[in-house]
Protein backbone atom coordinates (compact mmCIF):
# COMPACT_ATOMS: atom_id res chain seq x y z
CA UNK A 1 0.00 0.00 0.00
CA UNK A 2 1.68 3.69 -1.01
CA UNK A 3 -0.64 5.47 0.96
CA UNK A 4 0.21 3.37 3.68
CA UNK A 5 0.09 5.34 6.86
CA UNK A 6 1.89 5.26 10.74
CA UNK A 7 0.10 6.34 13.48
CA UNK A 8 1.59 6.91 16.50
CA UNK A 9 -0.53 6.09 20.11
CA UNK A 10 2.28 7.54 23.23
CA UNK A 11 1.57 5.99 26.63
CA UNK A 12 1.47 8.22 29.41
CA UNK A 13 0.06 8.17 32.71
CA UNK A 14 -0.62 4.92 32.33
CA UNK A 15 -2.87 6.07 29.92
CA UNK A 16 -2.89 4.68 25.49
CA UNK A 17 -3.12 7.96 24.07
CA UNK A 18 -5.64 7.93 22.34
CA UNK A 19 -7.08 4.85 23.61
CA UNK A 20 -8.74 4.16 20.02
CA UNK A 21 -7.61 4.54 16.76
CA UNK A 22 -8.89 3.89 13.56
CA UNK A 23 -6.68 3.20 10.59
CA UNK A 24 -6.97 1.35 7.08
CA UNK A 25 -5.41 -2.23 6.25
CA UNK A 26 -2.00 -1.74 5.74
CA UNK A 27 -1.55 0.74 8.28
CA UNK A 28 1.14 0.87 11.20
CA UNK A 29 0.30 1.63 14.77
CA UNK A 30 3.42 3.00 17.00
CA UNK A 31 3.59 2.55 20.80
CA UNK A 32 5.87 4.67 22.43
CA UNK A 33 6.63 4.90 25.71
CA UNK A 34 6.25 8.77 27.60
CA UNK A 35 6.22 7.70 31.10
CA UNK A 36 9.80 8.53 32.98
CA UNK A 37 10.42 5.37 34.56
CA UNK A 38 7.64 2.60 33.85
CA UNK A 39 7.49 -0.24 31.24
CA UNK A 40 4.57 -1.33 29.54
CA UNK A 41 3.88 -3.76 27.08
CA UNK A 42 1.20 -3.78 24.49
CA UNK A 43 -1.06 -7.13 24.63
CA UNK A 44 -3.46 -8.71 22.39
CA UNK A 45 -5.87 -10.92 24.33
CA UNK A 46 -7.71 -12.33 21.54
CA UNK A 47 -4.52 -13.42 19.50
CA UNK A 48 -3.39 -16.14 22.35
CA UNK A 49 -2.39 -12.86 24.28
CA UNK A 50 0.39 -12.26 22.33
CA UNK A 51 2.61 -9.23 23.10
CA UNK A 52 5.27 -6.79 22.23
CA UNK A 53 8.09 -7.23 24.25
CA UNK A 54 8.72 -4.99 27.39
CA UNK A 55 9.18 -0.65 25.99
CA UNK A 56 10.87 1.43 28.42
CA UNK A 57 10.87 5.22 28.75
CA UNK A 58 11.66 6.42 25.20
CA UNK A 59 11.64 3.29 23.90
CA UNK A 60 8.66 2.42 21.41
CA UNK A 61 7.12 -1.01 19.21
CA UNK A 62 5.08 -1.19 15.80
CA UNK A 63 2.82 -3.59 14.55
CA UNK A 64 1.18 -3.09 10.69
CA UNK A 65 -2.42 -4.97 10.60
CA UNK A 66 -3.08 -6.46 7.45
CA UNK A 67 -6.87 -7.41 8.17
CA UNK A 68 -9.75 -5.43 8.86
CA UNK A 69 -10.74 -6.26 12.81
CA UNK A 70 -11.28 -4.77 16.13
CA UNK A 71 -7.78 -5.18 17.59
CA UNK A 72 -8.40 -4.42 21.76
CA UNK A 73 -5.11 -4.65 23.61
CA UNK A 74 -4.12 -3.85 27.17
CA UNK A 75 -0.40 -3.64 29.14
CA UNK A 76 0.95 -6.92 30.30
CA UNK A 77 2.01 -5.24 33.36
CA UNK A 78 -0.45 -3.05 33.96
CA UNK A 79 -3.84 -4.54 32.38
CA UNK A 80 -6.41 -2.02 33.40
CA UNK A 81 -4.52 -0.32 30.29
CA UNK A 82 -6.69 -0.33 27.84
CA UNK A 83 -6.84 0.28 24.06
CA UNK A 84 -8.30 -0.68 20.57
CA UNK A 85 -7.46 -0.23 16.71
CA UNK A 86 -9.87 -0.05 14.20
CA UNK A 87 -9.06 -1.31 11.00
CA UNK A 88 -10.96 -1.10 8.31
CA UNK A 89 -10.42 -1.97 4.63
């Protein structure tokens, strides 16, 4: 996809900023961490809870969808974290 876009979702407060986004197949969602001294995770319960690994302050993870799906995540660590993409074709 050309028109392929990222978007970028920063975690702070414990808090997905913003909590949902909506984006088109193809598309790349970007974690990244604000917080100064907590790590959080990004986790997918419906896909056998799998998860990014461990982003520290500063650090940050990507994930492109490819199929259109409500995608609700939460943090490993800190699951009342919660969040959703929106994909749509």
């Amino acid at each position: 996809n050309a028109w392929a876009e990222t978007v970028i979702v920063r975690i702070d407060q414990y808090t997905y900023r913003p909590a949902t986004v909506r984006i088109k197949t193809g598309d790349t969602v970007r974690w990244v961490n604000d917080e100064k001294r907590t790590s959080h995770s990004v986790l997918f319960p419906a896909e056998n809870n799998s998860e990014s690994e461990r982003m520290f302050p500063g650090e940050s993870w990507e994930r492109k969808f490819s199929k259109a799906g409500k995608y609700p995540y939460l943090c490993g660590p800190h699951p009342e974290m919660k969040g959703e993409v929106i994909v749509s074709e």
